[in-house]
Protein backbone atom coordinates (compact mmCIF):
# COMPACT_ATOMS: atom_id res chain seq x y z
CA UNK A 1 -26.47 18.41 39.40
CA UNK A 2 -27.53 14.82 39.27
CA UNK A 3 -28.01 15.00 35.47
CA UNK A 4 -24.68 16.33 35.09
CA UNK A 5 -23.35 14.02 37.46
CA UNK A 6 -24.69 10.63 35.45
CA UNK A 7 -23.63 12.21 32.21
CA UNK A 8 -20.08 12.34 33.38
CA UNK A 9 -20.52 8.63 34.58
CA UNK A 10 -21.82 7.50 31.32
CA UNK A 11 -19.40 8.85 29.39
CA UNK A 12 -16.47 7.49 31.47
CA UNK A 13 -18.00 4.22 31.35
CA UNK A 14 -18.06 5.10 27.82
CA UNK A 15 -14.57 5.39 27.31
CA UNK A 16 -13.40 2.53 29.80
CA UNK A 17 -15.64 0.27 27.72
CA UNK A 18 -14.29 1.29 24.50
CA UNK A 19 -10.97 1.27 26.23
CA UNK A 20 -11.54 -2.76 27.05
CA UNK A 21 -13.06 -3.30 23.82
CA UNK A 22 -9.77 -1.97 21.80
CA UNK A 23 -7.76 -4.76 23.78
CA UNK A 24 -9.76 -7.62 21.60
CA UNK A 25 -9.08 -5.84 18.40
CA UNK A 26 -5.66 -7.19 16.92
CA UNK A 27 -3.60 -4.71 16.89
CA UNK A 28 -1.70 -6.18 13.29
CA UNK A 29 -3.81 -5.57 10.22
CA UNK A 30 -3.72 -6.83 6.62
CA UNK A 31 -4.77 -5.64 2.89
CA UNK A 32 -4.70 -7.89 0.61
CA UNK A 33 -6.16 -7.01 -3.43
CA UNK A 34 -5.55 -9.32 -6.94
CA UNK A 35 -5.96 -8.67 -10.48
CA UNK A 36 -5.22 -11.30 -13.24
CA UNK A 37 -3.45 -9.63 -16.12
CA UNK A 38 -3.04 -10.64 -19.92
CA UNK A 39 0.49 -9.90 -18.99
CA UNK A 40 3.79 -11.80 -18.64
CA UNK A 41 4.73 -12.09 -15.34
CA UNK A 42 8.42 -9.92 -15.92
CA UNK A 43 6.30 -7.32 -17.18
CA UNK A 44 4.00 -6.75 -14.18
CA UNK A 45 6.85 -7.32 -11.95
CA UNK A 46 8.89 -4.43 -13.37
CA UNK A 47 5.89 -1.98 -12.95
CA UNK A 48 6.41 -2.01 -9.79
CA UNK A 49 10.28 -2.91 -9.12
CA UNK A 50 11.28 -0.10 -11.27
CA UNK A 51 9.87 2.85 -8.76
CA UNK A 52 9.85 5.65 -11.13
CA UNK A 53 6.71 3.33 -12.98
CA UNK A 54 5.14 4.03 -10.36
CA UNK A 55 3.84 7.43 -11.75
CA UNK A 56 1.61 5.63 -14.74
CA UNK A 57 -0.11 3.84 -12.04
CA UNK A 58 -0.15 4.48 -8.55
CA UNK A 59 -3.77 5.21 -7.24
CA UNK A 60 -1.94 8.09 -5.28
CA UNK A 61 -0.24 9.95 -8.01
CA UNK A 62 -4.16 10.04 -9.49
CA UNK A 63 -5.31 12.01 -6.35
CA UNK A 64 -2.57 14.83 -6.18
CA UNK A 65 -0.45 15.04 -9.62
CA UNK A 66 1.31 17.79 -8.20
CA UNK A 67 3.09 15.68 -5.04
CA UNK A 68 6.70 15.69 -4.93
CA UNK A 69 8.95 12.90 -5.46
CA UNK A 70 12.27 12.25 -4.61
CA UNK A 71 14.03 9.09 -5.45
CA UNK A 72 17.24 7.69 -4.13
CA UNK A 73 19.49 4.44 -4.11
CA UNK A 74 19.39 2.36 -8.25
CA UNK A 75 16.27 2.77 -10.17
CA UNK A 76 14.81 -0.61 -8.85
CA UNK A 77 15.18 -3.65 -6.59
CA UNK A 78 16.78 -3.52 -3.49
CA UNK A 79 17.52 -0.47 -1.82
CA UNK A 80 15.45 1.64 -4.29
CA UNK A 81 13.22 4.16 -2.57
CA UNK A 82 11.21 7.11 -2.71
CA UNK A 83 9.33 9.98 -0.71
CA UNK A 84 6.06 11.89 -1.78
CA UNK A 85 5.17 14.65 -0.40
CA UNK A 86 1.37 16.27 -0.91
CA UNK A 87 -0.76 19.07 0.30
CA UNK A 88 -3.85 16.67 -0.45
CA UNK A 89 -5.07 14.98 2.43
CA UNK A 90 -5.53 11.43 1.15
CA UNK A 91 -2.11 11.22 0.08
CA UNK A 92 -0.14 12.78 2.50
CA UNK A 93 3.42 12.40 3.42
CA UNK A 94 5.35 8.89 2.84
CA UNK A 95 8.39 6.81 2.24
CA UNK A 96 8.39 3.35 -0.17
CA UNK A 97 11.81 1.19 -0.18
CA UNK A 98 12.08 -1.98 -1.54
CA UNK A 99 14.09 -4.34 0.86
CA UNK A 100 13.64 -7.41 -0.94
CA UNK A 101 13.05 -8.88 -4.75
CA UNK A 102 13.03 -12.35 -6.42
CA UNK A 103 12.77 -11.63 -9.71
CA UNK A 104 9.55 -11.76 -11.23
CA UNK A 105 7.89 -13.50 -8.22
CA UNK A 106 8.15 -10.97 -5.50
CA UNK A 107 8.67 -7.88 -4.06
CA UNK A 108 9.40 -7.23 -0.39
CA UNK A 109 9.01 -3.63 0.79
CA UNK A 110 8.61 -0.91 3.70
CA UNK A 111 6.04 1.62 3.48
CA UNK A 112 5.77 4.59 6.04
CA UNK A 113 3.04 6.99 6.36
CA UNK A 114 2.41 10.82 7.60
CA UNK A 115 4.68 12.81 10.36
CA UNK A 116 4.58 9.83 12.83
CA UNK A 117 6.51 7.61 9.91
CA UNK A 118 4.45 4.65 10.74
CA UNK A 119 5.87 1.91 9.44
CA UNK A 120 3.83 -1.06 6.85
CA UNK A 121 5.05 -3.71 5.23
CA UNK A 122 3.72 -4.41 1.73
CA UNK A 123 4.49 -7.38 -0.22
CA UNK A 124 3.74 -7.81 -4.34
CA UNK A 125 3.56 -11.31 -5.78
CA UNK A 126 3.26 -12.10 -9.56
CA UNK A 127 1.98 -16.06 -10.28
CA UNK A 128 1.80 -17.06 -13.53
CA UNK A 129 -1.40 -18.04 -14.75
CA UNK A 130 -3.34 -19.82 -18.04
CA UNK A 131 -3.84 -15.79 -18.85
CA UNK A 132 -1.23 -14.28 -17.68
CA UNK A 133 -0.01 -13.26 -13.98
CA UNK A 134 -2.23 -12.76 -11.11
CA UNK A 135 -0.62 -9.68 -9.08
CA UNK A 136 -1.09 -9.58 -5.62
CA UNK A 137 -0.41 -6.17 -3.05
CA UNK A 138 -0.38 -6.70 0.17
CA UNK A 139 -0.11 -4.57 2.74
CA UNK A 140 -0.03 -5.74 6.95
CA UNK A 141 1.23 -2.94 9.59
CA UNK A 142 0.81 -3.02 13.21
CA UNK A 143 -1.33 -0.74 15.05
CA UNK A 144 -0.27 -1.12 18.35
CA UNK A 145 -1.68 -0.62 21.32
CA UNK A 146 -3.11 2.86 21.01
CA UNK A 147 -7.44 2.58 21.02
CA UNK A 148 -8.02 5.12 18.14
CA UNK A 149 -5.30 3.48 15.89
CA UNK A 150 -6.76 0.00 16.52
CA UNK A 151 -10.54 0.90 15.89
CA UNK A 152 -9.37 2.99 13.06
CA UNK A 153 -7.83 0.26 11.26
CA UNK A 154 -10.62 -2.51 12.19
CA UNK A 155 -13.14 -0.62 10.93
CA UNK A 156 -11.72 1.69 8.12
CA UNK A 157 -8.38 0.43 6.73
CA UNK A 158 -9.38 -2.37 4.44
CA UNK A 159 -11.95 -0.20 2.45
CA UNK A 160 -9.69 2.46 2.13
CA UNK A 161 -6.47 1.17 1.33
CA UNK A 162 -8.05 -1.74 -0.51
CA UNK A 163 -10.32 0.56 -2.75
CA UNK A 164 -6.58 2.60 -3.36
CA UNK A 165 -4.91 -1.12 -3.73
CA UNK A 166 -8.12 -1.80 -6.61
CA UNK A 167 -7.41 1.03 -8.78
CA UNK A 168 -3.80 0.95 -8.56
CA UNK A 169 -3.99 -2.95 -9.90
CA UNK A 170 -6.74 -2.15 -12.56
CA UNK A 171 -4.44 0.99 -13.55
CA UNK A 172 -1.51 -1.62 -13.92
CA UNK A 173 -3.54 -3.80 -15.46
CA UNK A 174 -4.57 -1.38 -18.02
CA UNK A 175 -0.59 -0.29 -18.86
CA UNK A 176 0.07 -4.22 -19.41
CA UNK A 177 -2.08 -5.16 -21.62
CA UNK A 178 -2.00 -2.10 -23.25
CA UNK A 179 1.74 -2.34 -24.21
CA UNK A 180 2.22 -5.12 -27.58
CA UNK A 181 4.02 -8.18 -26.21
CA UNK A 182 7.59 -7.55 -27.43
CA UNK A 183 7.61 -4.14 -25.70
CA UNK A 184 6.50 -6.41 -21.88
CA UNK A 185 9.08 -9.05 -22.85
CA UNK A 186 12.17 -6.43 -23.24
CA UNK A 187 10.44 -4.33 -20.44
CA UNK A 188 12.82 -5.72 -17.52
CA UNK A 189 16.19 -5.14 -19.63
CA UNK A 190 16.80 -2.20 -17.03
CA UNK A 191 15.97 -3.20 -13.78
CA UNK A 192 18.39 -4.43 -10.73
CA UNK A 193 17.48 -6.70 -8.21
């Protein structure tokens, strides 16, 4: 009975410590992946303001080619959105809407994940460069104050996301430079902002 007794103690000291520890874990998090392209920066920028691109590229559309997609408000810019829906459990459920562009310099958007609909907020940038543009995702989202959530994205987050944020950039990367230059200079003559 003592055994049993100390067990239970442990453990509860267990979770109360790893109940304190979560409150000095922040609970806002940040990805953040580049990639310097031989690419003009209109041309990277419309990769990703014109959603339905999205398909050549995402690391997502990779894992599960047979998600869903729905697409609503104009093709790109502001207001432009999609859902996914997959089976596959590394891409899950989700919602992407832009809320914000300035024309090939940056694009402001809202991310949400799974059933809960958590909300991110991911942000690309396109600087020209001596080669080209350097394209940078980021993505930051607040945890909260649930334990689990914070310790899950302290410890797992960045290599998981940023590994998906790598190949989706080199994938990019690889449409770019891929396409001759006329065809990345007349590449934004649809998009709206």
């Amino acid at each position: 009975m003592k055994l049993l007794k100390s067990i239970g103690i442990s453990l509860l000291g267990l979770v109360l410590l790893l109940a304190l520890g979560s409150l000095l874990i922040s609970s806002k998090l940040k990805v953040e992946r580049s990639i310097e392209v031989a690419a003009p920066a209109d041309a990277a920028f419309d990769q990703v303001n014109t959603l339905r691109n999205w398909e050549r590229w995402s690391p997502w559309h990779g894992i599960d080619q047979h998600m869903i997609l729905t697409y609503s408000g104009p093709d790109g810019g502001a207001g432009a959105s999609y859902n996914w829906f997959s089976k596959h459990p590394d891409v899950g459920d989700g919602e992407f809407k832009i809320i914000k562009t300035e024309p090939f310099k940056m694009i402001n958007a809202e991310m949400k994940f799974g059933p809960e609909q958590h909300p991110a907020n991911t942000t690309y940038t396109f600087d020209e460069t001596a080669k080209g543009t350097r394209i940078t995702w980021v993505l930051e989202s607040d945890m909260g104050m649930n334990p689990v959530y914070k310790y899950f994205g302290f410890f797992f987050l960045d290599k998981m996301v940023g590994a998906d944020f790598e190949r989706g950039l080199s994938n990019m990367k690889q449409i770019l430079e891929a396409q001759p230059v006329g065809q990345q200079e007349d590449s934004h003559a649809g998009h709206n902002h």
